[in-house]
Protein backbone atom coordinates (compact mmCIF):
# COMPACT_ATOMS: atom_id res chain seq x y z
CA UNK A 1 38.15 -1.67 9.05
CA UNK A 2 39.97 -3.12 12.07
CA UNK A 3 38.42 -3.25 15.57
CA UNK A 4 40.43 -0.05 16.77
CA UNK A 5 39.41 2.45 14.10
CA UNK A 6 35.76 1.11 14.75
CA UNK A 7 36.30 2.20 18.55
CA UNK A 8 38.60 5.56 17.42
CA UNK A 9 35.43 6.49 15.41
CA UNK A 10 32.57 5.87 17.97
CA UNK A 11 34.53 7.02 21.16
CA UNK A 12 36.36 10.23 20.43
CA UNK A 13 33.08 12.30 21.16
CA UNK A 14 33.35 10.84 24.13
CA UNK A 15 37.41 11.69 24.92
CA UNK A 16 36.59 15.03 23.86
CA UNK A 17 33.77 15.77 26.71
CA UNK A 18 36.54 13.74 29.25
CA UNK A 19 38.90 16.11 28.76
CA UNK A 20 40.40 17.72 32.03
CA UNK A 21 43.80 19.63 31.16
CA UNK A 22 45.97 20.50 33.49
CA UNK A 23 48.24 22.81 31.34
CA UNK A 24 51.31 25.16 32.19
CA UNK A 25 49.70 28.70 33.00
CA UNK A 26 52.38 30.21 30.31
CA UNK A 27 53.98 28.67 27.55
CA UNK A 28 57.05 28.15 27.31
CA UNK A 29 59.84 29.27 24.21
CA UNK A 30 58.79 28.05 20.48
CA UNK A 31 60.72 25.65 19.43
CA UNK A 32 60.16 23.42 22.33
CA UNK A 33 58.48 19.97 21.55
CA UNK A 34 54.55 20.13 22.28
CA UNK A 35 52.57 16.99 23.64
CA UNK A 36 49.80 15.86 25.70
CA UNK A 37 50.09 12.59 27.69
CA UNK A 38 46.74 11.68 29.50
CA UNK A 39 46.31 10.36 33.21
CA UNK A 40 43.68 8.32 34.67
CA UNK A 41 42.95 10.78 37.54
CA UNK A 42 45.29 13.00 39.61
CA UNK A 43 46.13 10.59 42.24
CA UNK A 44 50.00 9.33 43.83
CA UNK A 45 50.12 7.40 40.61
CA UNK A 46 50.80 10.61 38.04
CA UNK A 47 52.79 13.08 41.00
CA UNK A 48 55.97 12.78 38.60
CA UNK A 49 53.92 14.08 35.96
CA UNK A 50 52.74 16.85 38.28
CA UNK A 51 56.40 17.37 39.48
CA UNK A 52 57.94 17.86 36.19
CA UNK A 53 55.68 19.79 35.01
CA UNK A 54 55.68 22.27 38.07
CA UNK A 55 59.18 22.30 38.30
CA UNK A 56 60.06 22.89 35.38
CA UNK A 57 61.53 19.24 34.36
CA UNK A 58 59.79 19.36 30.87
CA UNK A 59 60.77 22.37 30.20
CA UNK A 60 64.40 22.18 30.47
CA UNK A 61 64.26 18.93 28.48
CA UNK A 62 62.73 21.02 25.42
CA UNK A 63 59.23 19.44 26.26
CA UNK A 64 56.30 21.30 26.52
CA UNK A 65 53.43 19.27 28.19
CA UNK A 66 49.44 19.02 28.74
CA UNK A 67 48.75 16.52 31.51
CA UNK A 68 45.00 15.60 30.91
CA UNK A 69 42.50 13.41 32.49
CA UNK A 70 40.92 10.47 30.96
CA UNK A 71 39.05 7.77 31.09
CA UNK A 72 41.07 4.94 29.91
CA UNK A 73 39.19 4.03 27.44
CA UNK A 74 38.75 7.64 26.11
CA UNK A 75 42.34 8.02 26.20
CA UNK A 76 43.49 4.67 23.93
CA UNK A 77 41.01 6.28 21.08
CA UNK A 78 42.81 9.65 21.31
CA UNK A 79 45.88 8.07 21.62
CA UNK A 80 45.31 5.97 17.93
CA UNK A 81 43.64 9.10 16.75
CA UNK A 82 46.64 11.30 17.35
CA UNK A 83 44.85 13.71 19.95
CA UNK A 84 47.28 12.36 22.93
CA UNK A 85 51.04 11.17 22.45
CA UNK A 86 51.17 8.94 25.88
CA UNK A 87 49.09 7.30 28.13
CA UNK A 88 50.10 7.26 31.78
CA UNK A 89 49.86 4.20 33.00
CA UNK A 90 50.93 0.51 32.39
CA UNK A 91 48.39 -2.01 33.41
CA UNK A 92 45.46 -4.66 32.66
CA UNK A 93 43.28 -1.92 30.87
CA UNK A 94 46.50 -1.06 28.56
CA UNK A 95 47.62 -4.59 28.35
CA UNK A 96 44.61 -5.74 27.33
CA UNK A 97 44.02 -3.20 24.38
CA UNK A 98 47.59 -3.65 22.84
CA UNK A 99 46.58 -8.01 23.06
CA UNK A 100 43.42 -7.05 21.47
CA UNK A 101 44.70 -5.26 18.20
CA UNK A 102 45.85 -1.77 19.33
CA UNK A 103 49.40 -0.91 18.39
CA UNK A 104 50.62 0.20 21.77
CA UNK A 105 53.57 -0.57 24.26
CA UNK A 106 54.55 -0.14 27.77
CA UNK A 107 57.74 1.57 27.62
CA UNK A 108 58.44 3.04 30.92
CA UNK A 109 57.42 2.23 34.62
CA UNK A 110 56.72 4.70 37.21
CA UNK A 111 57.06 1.69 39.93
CA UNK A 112 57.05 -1.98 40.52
CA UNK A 113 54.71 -1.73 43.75
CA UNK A 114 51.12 -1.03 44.37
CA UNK A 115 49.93 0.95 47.06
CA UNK A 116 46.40 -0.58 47.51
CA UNK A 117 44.84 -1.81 51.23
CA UNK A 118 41.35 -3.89 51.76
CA UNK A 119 39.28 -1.83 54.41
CA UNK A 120 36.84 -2.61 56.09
CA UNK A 121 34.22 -1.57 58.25
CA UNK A 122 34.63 -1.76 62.04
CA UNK A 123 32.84 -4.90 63.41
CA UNK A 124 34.64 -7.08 60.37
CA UNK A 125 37.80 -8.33 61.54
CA UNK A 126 39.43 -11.03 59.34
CA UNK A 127 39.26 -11.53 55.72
CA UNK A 128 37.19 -14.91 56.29
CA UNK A 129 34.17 -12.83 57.60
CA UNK A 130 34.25 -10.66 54.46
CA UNK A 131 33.10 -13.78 52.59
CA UNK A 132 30.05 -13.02 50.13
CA UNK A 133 29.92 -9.47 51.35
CA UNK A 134 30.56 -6.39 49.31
CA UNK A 135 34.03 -5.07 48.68
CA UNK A 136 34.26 -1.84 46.20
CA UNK A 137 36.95 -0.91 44.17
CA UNK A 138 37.75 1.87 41.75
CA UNK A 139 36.44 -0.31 38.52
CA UNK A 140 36.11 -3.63 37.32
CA UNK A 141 38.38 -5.36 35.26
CA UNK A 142 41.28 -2.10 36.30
CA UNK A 143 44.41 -2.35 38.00
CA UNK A 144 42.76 -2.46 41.78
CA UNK A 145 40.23 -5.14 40.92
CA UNK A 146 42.35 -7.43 39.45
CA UNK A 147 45.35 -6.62 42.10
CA UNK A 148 42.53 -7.29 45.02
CA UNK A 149 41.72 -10.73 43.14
CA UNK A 150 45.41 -11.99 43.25
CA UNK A 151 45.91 -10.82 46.79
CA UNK A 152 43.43 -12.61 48.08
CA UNK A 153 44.00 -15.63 46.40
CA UNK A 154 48.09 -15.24 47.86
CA UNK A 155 46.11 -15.47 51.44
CA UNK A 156 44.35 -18.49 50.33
CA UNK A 157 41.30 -16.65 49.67
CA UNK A 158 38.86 -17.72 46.51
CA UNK A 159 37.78 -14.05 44.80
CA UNK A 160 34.74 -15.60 43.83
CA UNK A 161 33.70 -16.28 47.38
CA UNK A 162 33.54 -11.91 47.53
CA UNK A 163 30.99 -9.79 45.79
CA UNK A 164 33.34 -7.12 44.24
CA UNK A 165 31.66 -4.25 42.82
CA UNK A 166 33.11 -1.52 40.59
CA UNK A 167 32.23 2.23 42.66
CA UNK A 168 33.49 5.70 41.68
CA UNK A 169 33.15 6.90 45.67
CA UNK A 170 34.51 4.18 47.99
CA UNK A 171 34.47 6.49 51.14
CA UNK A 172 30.88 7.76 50.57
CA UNK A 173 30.40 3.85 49.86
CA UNK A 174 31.69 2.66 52.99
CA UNK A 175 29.96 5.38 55.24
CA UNK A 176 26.58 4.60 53.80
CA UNK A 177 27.01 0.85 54.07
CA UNK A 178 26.52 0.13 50.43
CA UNK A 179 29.74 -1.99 50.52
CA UNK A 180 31.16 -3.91 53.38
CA UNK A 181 34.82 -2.94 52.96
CA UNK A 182 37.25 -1.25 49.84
CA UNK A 183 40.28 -1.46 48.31
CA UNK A 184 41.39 1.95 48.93
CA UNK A 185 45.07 3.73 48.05
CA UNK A 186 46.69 6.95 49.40
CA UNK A 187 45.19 9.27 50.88
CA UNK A 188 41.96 7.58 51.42
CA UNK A 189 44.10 5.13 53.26
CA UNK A 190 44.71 7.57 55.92
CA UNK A 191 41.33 8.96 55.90
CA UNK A 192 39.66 5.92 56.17
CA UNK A 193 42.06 4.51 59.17
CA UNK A 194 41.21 7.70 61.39
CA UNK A 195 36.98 6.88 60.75
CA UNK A 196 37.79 3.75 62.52
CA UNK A 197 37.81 1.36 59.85
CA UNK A 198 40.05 -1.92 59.68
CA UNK A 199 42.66 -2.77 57.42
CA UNK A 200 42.22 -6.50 56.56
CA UNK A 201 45.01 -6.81 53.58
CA UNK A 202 47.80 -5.02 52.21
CA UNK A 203 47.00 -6.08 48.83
CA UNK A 204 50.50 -4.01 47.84
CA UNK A 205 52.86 -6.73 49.35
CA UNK A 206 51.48 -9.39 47.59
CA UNK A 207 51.41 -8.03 44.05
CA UNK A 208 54.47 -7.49 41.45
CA UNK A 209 52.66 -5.16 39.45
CA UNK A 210 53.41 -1.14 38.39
CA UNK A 211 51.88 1.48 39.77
CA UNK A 212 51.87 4.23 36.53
CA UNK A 213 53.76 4.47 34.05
CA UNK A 214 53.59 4.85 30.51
CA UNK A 215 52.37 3.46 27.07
CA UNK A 216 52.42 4.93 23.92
CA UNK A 217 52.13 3.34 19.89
CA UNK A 218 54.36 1.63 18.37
CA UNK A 219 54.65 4.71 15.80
CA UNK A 220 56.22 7.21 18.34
CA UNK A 221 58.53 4.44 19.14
CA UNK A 222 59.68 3.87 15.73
CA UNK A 223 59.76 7.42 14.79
CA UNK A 224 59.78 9.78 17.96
CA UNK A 225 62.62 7.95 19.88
CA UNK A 226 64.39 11.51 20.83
CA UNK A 227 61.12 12.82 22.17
CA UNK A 228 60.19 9.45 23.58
CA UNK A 229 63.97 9.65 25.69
CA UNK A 230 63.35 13.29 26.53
CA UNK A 231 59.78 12.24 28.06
CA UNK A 232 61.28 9.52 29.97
CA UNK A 233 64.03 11.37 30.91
CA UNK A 234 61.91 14.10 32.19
CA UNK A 235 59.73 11.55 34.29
CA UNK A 236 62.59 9.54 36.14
CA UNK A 237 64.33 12.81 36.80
CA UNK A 238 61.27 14.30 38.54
CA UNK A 239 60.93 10.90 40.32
CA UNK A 240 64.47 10.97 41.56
CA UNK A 241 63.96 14.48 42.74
CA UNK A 242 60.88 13.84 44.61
CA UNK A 243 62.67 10.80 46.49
CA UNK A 244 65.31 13.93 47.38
CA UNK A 245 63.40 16.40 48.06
CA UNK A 246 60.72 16.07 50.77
CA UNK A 247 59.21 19.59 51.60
CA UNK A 248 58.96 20.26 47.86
CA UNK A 249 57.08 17.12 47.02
CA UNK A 250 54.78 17.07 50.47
CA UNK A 251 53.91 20.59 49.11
CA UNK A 252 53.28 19.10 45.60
CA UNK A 253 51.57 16.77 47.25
CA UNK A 254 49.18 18.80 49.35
CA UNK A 255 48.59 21.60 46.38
CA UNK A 256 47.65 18.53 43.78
CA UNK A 257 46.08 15.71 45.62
CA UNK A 258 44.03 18.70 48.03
CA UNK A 259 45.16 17.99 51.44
CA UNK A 260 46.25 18.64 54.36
CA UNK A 261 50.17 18.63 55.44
CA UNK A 262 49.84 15.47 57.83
CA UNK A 263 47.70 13.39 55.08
CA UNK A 264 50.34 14.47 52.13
CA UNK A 265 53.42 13.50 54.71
CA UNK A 266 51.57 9.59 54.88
CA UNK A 267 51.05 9.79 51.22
CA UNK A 268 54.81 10.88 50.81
CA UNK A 269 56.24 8.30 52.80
CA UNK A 270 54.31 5.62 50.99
CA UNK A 271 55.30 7.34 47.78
CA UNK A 272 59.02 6.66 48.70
CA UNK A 273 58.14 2.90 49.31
CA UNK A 274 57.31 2.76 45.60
CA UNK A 275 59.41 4.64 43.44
CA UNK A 276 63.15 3.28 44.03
CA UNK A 277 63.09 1.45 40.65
CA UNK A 278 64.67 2.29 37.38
CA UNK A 279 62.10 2.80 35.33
CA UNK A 280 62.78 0.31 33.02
CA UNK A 281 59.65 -2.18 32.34
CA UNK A 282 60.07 -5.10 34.15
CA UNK A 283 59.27 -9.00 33.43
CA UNK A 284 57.66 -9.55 36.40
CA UNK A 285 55.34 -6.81 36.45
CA UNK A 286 54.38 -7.84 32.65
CA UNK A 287 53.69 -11.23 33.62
CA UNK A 288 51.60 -10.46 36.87
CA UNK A 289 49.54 -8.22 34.91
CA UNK A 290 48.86 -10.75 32.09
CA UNK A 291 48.12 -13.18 34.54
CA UNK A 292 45.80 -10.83 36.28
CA UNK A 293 43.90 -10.63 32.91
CA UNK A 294 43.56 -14.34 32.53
CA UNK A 295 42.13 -14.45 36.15
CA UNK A 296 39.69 -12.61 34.62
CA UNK A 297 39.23 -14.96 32.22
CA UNK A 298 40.79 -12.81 29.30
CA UNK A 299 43.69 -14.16 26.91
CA UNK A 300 43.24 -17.71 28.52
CA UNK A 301 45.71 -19.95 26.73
CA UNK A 302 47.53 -17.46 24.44
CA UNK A 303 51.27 -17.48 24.96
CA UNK A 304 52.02 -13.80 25.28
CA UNK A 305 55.73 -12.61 25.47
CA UNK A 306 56.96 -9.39 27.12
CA UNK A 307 58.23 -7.81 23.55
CA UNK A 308 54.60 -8.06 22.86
CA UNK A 309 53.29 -5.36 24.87
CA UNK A 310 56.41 -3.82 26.02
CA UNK A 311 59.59 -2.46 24.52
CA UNK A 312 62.15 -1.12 27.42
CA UNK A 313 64.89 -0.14 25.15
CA UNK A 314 64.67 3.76 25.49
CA UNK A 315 63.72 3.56 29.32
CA UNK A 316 66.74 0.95 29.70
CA UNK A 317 69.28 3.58 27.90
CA UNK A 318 68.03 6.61 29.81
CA UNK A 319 68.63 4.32 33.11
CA UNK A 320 72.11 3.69 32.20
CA UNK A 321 73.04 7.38 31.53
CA UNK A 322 70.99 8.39 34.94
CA UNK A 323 73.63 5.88 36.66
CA UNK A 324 70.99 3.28 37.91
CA UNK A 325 71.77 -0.61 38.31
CA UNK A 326 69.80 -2.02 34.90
CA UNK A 327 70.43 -5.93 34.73
């Protein structure tokens, strides 16, 4: 028995209680495709999921879609199992279970840029004076830890000199003082800014890496590629519109992410910064990420090529046929 059906079989208990489904309120016409694709939490990182969903992008591309929240974790064993088609989201935790055994690839990018910012609280004013205090981000070994890591060592900064500590409420962290600063993304950015606290970094300028995405098995690759197009399709469409369209998506925005209009405006505008790309799984990104894993001391040594945990084909075709530059 391989390592993955060993963690299939202990952690699908566990994907089932994680379970948060944010499904269409009416089905759509039989005959349409039916999937679930998983997200990590409904943050600026899945709104093209939310978009095509709510305007009807999967439907007219014969899809008919659950968007449900998972742990990352959670989602890989339901993935394997068969329970969820895609995961959304290309990064160190998905990178890292396709290099340890899991037959999974990143096939589709939602950007090339993250939107993450070191805060901090008021009488800290450079990075320097954050040195062995507490900075919280959203979980260890995750996208934002490992992003925070390389940022600070782009400033000249040695992580290890900062106590970083994995925290599922930043805000409520950095009001009660239990961490010195955070790594925080849309909205929070905003909120966090009008309490008075100080950026220190814009960790998002000095990182290549995506921001979303998606990863599914090697399987639906091989033997879904018409769904696996229409899903992509679907996603870069809804992108694309949201780029066009601002009072829909600041409305998506507000309705989804629970705000108010000013807050999903900042988070809209940052959203733009983002999501000018093709889609098409990138290189660069790949390689940031695996070096952000061997930071953390993972994969140290191995060569690892891109066709190893990606495969761009589809998202590279369905680029080309939306009219985008693809090199």
């Amino acid at each position: 028995m391989t390592l993955w059906q060993r963690l299939v079989g202990s952690m699908m208990f566990c994907a089932g209680s994680l379970w948060v489904v944010f499904a269409p309120q009416v089905y759509g016409q039989e005959g349409k495709t039916r999937l679930r694709i998983s997200i990590p939490s409904s943050s600026i990182c899945c709104l093209h999921l939310f978009a095509a969903q709510q305007w009807k992008i999967f439907e007219e591309n014969g899809l008919e879609v659950e968007i449900i929240q998972m742990r990352s974790q959670a989602a890989n064993a339901a993935m394997v199992s068969g329970d969820i088609r895609y995961v959304a989201g290309v990064g160190p935790n998905s990178v890292a279970a396709t290099l340890r055994g899991m037959p999974s690839k990143a096939v589709w990018f939602a950007s090339d840029q993250l939107i993450y910012s070191l805060l901090s609280r008021p009488e800290f004013r450079t990075i320097k004076e954050l040195r062995s205090k507490r900075i919280g981000v959203n979980g260890l070994g995750g996208t934002a830890d490992v992003s925070l890591r390389i940022a600070l060592e782009a400033v000249g900064e040695n992580p290890k000199d900062f106590v970083i500590m994995g925290l599922p409420e930043l805000m409520t962290a950095l009001a009660t003082g239990a961490v010195d600063a955070a790594e925080l993304n849309p909205p929070f950015i905003f909120y966090a800014k009008k309490r008075g606290y100080r950026e220190l970094l814009d960790v998002g300028s000095h990182v290549k890496m995506p921001l979303g995405g998606l990863t599914t098995l090697v399987s639906t690759i091989q033997n879904r590629p018409a769904e696996m197009r229409r899903v992509i399709r679907s996603m870069q469409v809804a992108k694309r519109a949201m780029i066009q369209s601002k009072e829909k998506s600041v409305d998506l925005i507000s309705r989804f992410l629970k705000m108010d209009r000013e807050t999903a405006e900042d988070t809209y505008v940052e959203y733009r910064k983002t999501v000018s790309g093709n889609g098409v799984p990138s290189r660069d990104g790949i390689e940031q990420i695996v070096k952000s894993l061997q930071l953390l001391g993972q994969f140290v040594g191995r060569k690892i090529a891109f066709e190893d945990v990606a495969d761009a084909q589809i998202a590279r075709e369905v680029a080309k046929e939306m009219g985008y530059n693809v090199d």
